[in-house]
Every structure is written in C-alpha cells, then in structure tokens.
N, C-alpha and C. Protein backbone atom coordinates (compact mmCIF):
# COMPACT_ATOMS: atom_id res chain seq x y z
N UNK A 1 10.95 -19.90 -21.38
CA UNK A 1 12.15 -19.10 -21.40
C UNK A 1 12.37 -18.51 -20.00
N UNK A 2 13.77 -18.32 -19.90
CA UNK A 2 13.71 -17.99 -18.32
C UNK A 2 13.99 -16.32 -18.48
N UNK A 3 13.73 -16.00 -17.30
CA UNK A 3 13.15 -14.30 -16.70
C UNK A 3 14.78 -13.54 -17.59
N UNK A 4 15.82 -14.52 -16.85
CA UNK A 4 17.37 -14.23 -17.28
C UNK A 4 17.75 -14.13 -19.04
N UNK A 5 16.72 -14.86 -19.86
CA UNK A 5 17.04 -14.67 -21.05
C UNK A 5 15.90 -14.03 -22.27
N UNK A 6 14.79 -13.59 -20.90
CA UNK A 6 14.00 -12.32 -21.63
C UNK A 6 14.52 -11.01 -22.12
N UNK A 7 14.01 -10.94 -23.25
CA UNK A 7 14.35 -9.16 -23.92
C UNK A 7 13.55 -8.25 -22.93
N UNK A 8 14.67 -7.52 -22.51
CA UNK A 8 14.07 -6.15 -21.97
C UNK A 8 13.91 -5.21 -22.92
N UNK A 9 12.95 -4.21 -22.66
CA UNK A 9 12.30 -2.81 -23.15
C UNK A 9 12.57 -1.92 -21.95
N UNK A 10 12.87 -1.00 -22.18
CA UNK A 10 12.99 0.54 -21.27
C UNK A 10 11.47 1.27 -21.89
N UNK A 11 10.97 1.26 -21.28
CA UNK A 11 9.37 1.89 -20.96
C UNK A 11 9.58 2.93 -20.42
N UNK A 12 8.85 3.83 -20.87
CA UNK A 12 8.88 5.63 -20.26
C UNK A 12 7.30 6.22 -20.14
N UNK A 13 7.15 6.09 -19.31
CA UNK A 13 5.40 6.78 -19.27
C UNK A 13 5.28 7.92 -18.33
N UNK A 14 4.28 8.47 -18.05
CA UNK A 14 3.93 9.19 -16.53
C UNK A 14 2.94 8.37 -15.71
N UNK A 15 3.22 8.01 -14.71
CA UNK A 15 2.09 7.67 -13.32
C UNK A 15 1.79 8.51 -12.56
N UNK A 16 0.68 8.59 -12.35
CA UNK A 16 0.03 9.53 -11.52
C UNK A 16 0.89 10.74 -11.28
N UNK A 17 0.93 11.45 -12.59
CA UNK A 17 1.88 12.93 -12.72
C UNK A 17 3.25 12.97 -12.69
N UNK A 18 4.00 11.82 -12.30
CA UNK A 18 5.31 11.78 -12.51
C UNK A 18 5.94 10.64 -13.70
N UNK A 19 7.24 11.58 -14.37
CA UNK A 19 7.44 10.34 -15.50
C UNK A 19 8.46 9.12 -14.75
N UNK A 20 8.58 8.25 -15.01
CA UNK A 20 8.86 6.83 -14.75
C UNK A 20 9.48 6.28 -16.04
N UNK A 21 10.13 5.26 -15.72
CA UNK A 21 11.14 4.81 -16.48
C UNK A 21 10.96 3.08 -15.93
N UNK A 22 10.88 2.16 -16.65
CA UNK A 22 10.89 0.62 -16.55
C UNK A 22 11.75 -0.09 -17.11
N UNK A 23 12.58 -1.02 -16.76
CA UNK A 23 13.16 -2.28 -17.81
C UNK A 23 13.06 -3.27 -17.58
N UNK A 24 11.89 -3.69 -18.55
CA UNK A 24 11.20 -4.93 -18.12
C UNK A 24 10.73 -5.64 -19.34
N UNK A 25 10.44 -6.80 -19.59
CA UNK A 25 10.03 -7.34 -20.21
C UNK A 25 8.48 -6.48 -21.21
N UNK A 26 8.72 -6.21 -22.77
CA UNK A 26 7.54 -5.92 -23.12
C UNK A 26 5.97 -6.03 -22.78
N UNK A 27 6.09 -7.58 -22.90
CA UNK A 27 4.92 -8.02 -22.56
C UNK A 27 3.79 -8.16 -21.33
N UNK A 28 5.12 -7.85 -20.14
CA UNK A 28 5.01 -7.68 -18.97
C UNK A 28 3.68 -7.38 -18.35
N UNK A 29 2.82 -7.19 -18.18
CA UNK A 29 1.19 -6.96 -17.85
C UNK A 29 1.23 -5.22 -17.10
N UNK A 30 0.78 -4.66 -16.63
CA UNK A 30 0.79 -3.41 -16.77
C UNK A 30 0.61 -3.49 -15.00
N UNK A 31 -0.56 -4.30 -14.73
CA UNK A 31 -0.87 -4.95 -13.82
C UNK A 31 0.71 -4.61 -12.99
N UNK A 32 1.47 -5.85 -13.10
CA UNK A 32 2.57 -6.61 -12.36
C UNK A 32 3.76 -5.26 -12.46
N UNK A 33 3.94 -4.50 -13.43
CA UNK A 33 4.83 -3.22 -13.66
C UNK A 33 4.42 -2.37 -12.02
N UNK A 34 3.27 -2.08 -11.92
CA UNK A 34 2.90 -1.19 -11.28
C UNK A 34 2.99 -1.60 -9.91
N UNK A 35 2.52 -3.13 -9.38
CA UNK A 35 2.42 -3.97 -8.24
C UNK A 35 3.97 -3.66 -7.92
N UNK A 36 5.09 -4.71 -9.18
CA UNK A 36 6.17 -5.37 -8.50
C UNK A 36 7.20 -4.34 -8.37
N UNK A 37 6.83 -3.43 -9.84
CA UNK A 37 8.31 -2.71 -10.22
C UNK A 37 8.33 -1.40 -9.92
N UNK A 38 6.99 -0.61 -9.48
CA UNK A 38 6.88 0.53 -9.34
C UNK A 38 6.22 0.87 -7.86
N UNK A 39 5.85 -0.30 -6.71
CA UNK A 39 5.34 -0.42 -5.96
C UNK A 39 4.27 -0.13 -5.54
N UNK A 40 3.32 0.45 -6.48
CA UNK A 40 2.21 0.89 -6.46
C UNK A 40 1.10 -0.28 -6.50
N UNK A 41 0.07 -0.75 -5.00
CA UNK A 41 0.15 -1.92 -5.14
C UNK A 41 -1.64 -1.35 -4.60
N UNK A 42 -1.76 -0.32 -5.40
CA UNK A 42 -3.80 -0.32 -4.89
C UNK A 42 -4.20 -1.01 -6.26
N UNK A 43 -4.27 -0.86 -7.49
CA UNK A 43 -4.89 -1.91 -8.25
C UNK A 43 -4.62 -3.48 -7.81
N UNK A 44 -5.37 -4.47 -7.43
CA UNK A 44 -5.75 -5.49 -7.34
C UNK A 44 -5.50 -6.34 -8.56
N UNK A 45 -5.25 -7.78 -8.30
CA UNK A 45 -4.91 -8.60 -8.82
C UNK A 45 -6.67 -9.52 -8.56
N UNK A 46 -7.19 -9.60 -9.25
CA UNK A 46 -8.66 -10.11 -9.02
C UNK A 46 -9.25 -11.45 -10.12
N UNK A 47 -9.48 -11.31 -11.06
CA UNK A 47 -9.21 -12.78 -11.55
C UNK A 47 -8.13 -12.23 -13.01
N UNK A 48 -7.78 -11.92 -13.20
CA UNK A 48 -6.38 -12.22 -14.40
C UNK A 48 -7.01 -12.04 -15.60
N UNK A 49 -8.59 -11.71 -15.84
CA UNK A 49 -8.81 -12.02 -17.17
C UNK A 49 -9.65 -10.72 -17.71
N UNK A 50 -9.71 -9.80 -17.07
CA UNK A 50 -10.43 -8.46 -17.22
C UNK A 50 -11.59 -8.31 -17.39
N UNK A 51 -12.07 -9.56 -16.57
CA UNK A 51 -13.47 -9.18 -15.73
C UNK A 51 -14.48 -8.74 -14.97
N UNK A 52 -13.04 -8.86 -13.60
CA UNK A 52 -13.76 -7.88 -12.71
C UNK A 52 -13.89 -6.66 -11.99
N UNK A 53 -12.52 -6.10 -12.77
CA UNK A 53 -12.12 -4.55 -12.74
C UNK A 53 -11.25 -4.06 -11.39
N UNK A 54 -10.64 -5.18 -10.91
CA UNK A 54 -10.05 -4.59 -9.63
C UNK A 54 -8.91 -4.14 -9.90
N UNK A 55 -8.07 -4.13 -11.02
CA UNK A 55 -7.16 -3.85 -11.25
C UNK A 55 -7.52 -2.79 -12.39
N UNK A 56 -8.72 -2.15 -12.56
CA UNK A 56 -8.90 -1.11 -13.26
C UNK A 56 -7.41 0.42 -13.03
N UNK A 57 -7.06 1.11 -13.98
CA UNK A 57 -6.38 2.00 -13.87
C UNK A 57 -7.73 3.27 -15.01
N UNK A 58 -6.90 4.11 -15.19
CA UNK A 58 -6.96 5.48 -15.96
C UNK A 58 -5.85 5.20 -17.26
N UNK A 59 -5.70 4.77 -18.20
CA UNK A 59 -4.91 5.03 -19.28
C UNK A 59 -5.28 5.96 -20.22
N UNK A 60 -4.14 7.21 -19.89
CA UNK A 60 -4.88 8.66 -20.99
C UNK A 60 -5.98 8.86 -20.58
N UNK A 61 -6.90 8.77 -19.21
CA UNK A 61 -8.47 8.90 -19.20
C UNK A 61 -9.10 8.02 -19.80
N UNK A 62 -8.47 7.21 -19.94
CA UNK A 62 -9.65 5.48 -20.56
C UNK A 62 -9.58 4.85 -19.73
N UNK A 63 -10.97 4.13 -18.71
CA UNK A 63 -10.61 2.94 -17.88
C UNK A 63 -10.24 1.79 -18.55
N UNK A 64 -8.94 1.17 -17.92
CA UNK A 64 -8.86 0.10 -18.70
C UNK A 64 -8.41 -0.90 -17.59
N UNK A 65 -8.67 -2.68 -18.05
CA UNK A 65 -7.94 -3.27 -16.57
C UNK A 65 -6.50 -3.38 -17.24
N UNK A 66 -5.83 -3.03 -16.35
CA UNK A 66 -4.53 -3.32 -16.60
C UNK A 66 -3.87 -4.80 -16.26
N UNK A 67 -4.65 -6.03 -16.02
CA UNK A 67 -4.60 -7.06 -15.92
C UNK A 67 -4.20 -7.49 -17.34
N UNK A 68 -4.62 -6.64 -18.71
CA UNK A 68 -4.94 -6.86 -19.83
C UNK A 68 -4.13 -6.49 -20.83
N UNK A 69 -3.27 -5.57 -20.39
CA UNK A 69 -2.70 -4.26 -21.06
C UNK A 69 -0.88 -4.73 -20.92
N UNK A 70 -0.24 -5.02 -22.24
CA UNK A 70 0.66 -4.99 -21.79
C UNK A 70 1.37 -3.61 -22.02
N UNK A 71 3.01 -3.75 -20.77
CA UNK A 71 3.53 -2.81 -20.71
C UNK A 71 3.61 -1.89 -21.74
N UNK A 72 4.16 -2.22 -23.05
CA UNK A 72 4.31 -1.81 -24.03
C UNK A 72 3.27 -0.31 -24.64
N UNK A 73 2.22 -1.21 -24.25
CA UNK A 73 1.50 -0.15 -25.23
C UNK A 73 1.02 0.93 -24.49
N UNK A 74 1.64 0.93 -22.88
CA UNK A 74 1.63 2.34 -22.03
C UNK A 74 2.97 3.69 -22.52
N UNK A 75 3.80 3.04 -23.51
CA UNK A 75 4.94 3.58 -23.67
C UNK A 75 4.40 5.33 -23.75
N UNK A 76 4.82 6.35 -23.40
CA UNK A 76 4.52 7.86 -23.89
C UNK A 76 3.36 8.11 -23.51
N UNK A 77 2.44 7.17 -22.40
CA UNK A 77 1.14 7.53 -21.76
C UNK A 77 1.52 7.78 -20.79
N UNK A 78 -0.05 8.75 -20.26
CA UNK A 78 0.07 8.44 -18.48
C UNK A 78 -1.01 7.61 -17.98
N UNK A 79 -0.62 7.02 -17.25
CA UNK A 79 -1.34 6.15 -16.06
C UNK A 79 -1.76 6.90 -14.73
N UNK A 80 -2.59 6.85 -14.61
CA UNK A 80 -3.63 7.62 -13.02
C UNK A 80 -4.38 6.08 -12.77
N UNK A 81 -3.60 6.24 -10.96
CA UNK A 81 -3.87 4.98 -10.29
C UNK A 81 -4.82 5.02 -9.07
N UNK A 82 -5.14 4.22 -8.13
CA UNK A 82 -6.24 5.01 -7.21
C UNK A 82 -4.87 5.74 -6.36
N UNK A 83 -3.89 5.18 -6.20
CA UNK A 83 -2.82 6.33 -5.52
C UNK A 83 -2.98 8.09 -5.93
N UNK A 84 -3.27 8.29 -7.24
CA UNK A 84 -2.79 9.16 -7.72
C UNK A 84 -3.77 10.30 -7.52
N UNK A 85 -5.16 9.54 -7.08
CA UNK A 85 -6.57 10.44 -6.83
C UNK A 85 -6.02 11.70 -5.75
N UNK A 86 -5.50 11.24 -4.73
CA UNK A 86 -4.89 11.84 -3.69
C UNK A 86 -4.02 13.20 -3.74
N UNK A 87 -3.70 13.98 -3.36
CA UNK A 87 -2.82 14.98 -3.50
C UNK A 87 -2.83 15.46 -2.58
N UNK A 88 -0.91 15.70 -2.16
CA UNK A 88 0.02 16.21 -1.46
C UNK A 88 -0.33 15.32 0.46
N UNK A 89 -0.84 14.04 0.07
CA UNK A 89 -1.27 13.59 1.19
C UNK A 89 -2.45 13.70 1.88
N UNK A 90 -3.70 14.13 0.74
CA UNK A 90 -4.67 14.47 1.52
C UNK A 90 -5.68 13.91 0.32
N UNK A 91 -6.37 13.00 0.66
CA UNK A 91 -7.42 12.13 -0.19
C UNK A 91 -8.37 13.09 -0.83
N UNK A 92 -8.84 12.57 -2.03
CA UNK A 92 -9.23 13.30 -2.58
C UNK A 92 -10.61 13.42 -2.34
N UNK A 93 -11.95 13.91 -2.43
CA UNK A 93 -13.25 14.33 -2.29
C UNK A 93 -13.82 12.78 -2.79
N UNK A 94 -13.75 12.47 -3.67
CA UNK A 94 -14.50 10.55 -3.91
C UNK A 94 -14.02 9.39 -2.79
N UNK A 95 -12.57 9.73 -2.87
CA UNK A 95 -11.89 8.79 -1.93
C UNK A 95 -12.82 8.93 -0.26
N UNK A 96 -12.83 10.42 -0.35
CA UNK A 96 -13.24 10.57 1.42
C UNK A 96 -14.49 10.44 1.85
N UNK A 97 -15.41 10.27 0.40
CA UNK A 97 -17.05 9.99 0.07
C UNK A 97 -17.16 8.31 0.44
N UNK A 98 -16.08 7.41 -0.23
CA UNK A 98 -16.00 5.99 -0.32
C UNK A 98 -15.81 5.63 1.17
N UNK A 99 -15.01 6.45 1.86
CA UNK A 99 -14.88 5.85 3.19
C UNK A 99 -16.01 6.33 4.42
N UNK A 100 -16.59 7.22 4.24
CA UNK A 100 -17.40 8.09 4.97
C UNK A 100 -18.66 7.39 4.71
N UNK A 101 -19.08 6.93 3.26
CA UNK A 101 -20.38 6.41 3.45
C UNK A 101 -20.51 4.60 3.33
N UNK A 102 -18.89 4.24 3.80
CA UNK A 102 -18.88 2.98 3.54
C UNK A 102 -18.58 1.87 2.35
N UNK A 103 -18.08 2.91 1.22
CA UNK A 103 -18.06 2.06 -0.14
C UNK A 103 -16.72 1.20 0.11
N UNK A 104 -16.38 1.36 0.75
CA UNK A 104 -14.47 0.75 0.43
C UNK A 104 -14.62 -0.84 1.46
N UNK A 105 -15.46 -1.09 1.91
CA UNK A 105 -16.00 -2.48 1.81
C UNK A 105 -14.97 -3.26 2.42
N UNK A 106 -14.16 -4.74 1.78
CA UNK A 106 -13.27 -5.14 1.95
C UNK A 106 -11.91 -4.96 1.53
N UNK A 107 -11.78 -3.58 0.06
CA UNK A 107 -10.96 -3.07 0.04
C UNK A 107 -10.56 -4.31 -1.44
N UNK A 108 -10.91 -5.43 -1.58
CA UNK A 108 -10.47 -5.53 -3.06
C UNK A 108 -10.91 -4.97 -4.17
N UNK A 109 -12.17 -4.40 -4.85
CA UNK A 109 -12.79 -4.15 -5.86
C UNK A 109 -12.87 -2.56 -5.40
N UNK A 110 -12.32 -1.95 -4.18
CA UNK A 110 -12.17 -0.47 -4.00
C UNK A 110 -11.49 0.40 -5.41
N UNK A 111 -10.00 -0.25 -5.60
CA UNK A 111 -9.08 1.20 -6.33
C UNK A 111 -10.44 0.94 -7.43
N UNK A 112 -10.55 -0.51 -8.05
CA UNK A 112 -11.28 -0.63 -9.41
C UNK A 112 -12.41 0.50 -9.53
N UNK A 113 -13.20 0.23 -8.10
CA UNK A 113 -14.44 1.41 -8.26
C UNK A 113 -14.37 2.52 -8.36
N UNK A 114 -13.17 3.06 -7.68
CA UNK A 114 -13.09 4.38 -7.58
C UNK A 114 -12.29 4.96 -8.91
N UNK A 115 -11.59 4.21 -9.69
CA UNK A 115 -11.26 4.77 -10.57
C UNK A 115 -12.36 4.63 -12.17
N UNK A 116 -13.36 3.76 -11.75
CA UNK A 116 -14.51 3.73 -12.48
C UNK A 116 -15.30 4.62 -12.59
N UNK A 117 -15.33 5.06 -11.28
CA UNK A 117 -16.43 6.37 -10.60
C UNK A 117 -15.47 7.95 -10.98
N UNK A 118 -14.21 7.78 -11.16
CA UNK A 118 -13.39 9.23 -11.35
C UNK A 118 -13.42 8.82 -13.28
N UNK A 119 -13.67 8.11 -13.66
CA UNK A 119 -13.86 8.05 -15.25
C UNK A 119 -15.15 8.49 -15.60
N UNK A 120 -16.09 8.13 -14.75
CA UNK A 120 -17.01 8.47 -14.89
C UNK A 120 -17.79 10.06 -14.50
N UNK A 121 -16.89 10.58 -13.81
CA UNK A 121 -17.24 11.77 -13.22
C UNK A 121 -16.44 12.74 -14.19
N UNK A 122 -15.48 12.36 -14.91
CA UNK A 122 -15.06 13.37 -15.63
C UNK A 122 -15.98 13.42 -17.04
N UNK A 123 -16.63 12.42 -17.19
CA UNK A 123 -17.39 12.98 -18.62
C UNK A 123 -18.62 13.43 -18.11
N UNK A 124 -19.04 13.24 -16.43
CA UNK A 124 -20.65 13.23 -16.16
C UNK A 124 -20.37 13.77 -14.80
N UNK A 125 -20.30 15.22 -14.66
CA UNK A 125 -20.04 15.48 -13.43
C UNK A 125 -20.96 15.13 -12.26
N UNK A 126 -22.61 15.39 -12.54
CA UNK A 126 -23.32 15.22 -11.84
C UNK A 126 -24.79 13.57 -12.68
N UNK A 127 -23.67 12.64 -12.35
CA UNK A 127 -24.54 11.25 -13.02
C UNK A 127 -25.60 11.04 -12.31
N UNK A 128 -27.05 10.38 -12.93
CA UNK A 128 -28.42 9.90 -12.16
C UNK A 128 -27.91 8.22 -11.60
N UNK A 129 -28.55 8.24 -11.02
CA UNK A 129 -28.37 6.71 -10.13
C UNK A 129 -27.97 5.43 -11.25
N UNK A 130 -28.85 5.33 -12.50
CA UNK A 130 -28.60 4.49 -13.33
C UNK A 130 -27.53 4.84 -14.36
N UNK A 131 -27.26 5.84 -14.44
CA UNK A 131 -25.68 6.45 -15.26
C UNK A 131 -24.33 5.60 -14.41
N UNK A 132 -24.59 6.07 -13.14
CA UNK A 132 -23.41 5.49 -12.32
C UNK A 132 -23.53 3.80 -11.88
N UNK A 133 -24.85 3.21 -12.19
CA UNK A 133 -24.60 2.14 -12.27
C UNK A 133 -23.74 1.40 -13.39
N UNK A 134 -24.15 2.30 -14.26
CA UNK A 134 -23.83 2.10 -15.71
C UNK A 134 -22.07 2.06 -15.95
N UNK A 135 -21.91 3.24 -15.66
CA UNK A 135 -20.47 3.40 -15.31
C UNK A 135 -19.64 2.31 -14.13
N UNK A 136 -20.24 1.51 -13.17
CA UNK A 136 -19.24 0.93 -12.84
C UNK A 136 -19.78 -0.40 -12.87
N UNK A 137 -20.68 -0.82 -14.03
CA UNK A 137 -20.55 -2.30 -14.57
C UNK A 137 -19.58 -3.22 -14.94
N UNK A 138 -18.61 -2.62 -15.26
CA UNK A 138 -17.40 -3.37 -15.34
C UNK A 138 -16.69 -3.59 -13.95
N UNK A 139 -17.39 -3.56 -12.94
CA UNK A 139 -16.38 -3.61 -11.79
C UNK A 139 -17.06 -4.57 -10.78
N UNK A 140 -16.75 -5.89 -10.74
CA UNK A 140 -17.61 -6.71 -9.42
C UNK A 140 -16.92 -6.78 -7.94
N UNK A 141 -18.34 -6.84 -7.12
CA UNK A 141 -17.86 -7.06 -5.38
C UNK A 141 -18.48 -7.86 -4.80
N UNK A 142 -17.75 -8.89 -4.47
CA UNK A 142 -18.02 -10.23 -3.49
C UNK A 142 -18.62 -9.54 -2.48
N UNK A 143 -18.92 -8.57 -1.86
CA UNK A 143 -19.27 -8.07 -0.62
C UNK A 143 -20.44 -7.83 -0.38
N UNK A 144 -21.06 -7.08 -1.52
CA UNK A 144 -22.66 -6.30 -1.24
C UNK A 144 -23.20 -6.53 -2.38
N UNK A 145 -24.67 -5.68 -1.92
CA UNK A 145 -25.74 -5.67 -3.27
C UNK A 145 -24.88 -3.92 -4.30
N UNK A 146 -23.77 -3.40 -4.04
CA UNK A 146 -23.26 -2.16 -4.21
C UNK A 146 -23.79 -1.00 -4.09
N UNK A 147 -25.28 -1.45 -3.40
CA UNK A 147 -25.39 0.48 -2.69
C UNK A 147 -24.69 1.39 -2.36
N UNK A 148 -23.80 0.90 -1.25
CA UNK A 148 -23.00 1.85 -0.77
C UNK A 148 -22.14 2.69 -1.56
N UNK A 149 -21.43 1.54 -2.50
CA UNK A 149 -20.56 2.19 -3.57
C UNK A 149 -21.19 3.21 -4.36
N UNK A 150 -22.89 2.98 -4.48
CA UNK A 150 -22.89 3.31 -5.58
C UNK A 150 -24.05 4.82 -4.87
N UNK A 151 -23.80 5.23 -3.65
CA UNK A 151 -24.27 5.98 -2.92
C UNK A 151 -22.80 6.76 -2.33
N UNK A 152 -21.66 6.20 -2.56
CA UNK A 152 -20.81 7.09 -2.42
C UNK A 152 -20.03 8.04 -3.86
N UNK A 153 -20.78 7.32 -4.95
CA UNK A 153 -20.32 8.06 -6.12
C UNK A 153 -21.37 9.14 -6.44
N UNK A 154 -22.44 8.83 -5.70
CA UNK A 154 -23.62 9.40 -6.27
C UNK A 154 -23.71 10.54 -5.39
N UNK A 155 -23.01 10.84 -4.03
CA UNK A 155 -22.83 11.98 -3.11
C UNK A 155 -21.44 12.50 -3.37
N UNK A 156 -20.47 12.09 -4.34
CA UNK A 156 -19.11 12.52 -4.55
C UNK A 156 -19.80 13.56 -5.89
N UNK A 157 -20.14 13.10 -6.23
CA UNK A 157 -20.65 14.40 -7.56
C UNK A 157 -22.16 15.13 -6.98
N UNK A 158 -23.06 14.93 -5.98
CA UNK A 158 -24.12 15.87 -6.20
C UNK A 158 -23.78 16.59 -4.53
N UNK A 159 -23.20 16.29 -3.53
CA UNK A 159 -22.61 16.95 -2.53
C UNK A 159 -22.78 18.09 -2.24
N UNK A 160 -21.52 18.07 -3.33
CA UNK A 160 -20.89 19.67 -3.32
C UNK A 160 -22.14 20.17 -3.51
N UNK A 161 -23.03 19.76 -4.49
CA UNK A 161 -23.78 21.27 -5.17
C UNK A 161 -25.14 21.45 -4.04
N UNK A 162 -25.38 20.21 -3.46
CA UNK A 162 -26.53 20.36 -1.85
C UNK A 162 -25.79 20.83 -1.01
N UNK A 163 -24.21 21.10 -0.72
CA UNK A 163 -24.10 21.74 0.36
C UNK A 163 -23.70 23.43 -0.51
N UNK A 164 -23.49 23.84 -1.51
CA UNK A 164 -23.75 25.17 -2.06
C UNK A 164 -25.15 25.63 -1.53
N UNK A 165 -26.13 24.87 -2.42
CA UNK A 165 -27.50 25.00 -2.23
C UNK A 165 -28.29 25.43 -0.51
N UNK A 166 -27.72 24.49 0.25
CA UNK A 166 -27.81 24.91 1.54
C UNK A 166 -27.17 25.99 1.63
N UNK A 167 -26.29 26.54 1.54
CA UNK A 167 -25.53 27.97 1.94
C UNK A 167 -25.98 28.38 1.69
N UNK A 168 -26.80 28.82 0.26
CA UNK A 168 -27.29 29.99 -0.25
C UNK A 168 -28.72 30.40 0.25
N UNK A 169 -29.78 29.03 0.67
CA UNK A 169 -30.83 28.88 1.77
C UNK A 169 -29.92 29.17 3.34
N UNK A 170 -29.52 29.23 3.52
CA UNK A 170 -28.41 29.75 5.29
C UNK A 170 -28.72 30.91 5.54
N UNK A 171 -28.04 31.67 3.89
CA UNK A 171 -27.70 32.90 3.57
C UNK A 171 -29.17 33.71 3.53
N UNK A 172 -29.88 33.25 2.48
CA UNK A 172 -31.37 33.58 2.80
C UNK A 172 -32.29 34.20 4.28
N UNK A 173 -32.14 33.26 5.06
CA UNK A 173 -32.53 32.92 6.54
C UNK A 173 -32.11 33.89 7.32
N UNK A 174 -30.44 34.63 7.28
CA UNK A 174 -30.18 35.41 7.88
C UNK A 174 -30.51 36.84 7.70
C-alpha cells in the first residue's frame, strides 16, 4: 500500500516534558516518529529487531526499544529520550559522567546506555557493579569490553556521595 493511501492517526503524547501531536500512520514504529517526524534523532536505528538497545527510550519510566513499539500504543504517554536527560541546555550529571570518563565511545549504543543507566538509577540510586551490569544487558557495543560505560554509571550514582564524604573529611581537617 502506498504511504498516500495509508490511514492516518493523530497521536498525542508528551516527549521529554512537552506534549506533541503526530499524524502518522498507527503502526508507524516509535523509532521512525521520533527520528523522522519529531526530529529527535539520539535514539539509534541499530538492528530493527530489539536487540541491541540503541534505540532504547523511557516509556512512562519503562525502558523499552522503540524499534518495537508502535506509535499507537505511546498515545497519552510520555516518552523521555537521551535529549530529554538534559535541561535548559546544560547536560545532565550521567550525560557529563559518560563523556568525562569515556563511555560515549562511538556514539551508537550511547542514547541506548544512558537511558538504561537513568532507568536504572531511578529504582537503584546507588547500584553495585553487577546491578549495573545487570541493568544495561539489554544494550550491546561493537566498541569495548563496556568498562567504561559501565564505570561511568557506576561514578554517576556513587560520585556525588564520595565527593559529600570528602567535604565532610575537608571540614574535619580544618
């Protein structure tokens, strides 16, 4: 059937805090909504079959690949994208962990990780090394053995609380 004699749907969701409006084909992949129609183009297109998580999103706080997901059943949700980690132009504390200790790699299996690692940090603020492996099993990288990644999720949640900890030893000292 051609594109010209597909049924459109008007889709209404929120992305990354703002509501949005689509008319597009139901079935449409959630994926390709976000890439073609909404320009939001950090989820990855990685193999098509929701394997390797590069096109991971946040649906309602569920990782899901959106390779998988059609439009439809985002209707009255929100979507949080790796765009959306960010605020008012200033990256967010994981994002600036991923680039600082090297996780963002070649940059395909990045948004996937990081939105693996922000799913994972909201039920487990401070995860052990094998929690956060655990948590971003669904996500593969042609690049490394995933130390890095998995040394930048693992200093995005225990950080903060070693550089508290140091202050309060600072504070001590003086």
């Amino acid at each position: 059937m051609s594109a010209a004699k597909m049924q459109l749907a008007e889709i209404r969701f929120k992305v990354n805090g703002v509501e949005r409006s689509v008319s597009v084909p139901p079935m449409k992949r959630l994926l390709d909504v976000l890439r073609e129609d909404l320009e939001l183009t950090g989820a990855k297109e990685g193999c098509g079959e929701g394997e390797c998580g590069s096109c991971s999103v946040l649906l309602d706080g569920v990782l899901v690949n959106s390779c998988l997901v059609p439009v439809l059943q985002v209707c009255g949700c929100e979507v949080l994208t790796v765009e959306g980690l960010a605020a008012n132009g200033a990256l967010a504390h994981l994002q600036k962990t991923f680039l600082e200790l090297g996780g963002t790699q070649c940059g395909i299996c990045t948004p996937g990780m990081m939105l693996a690692a922000e799913a994972l940090l909201r039920k487990n603020t401070h995860p052990k090394l094998d929690e956060i492996r655990e948590g971003l099993a669904g996500n593969l990288c042609r690049c490394t053995g995933y130390m890095r990644i998995i040394d930048a999720v693992w200093h995005a949640a225990h950080a903060p609380l070693l550089a508290e900890e140091q202050a309060e030893i600072d504070a001590v000292r003086k």
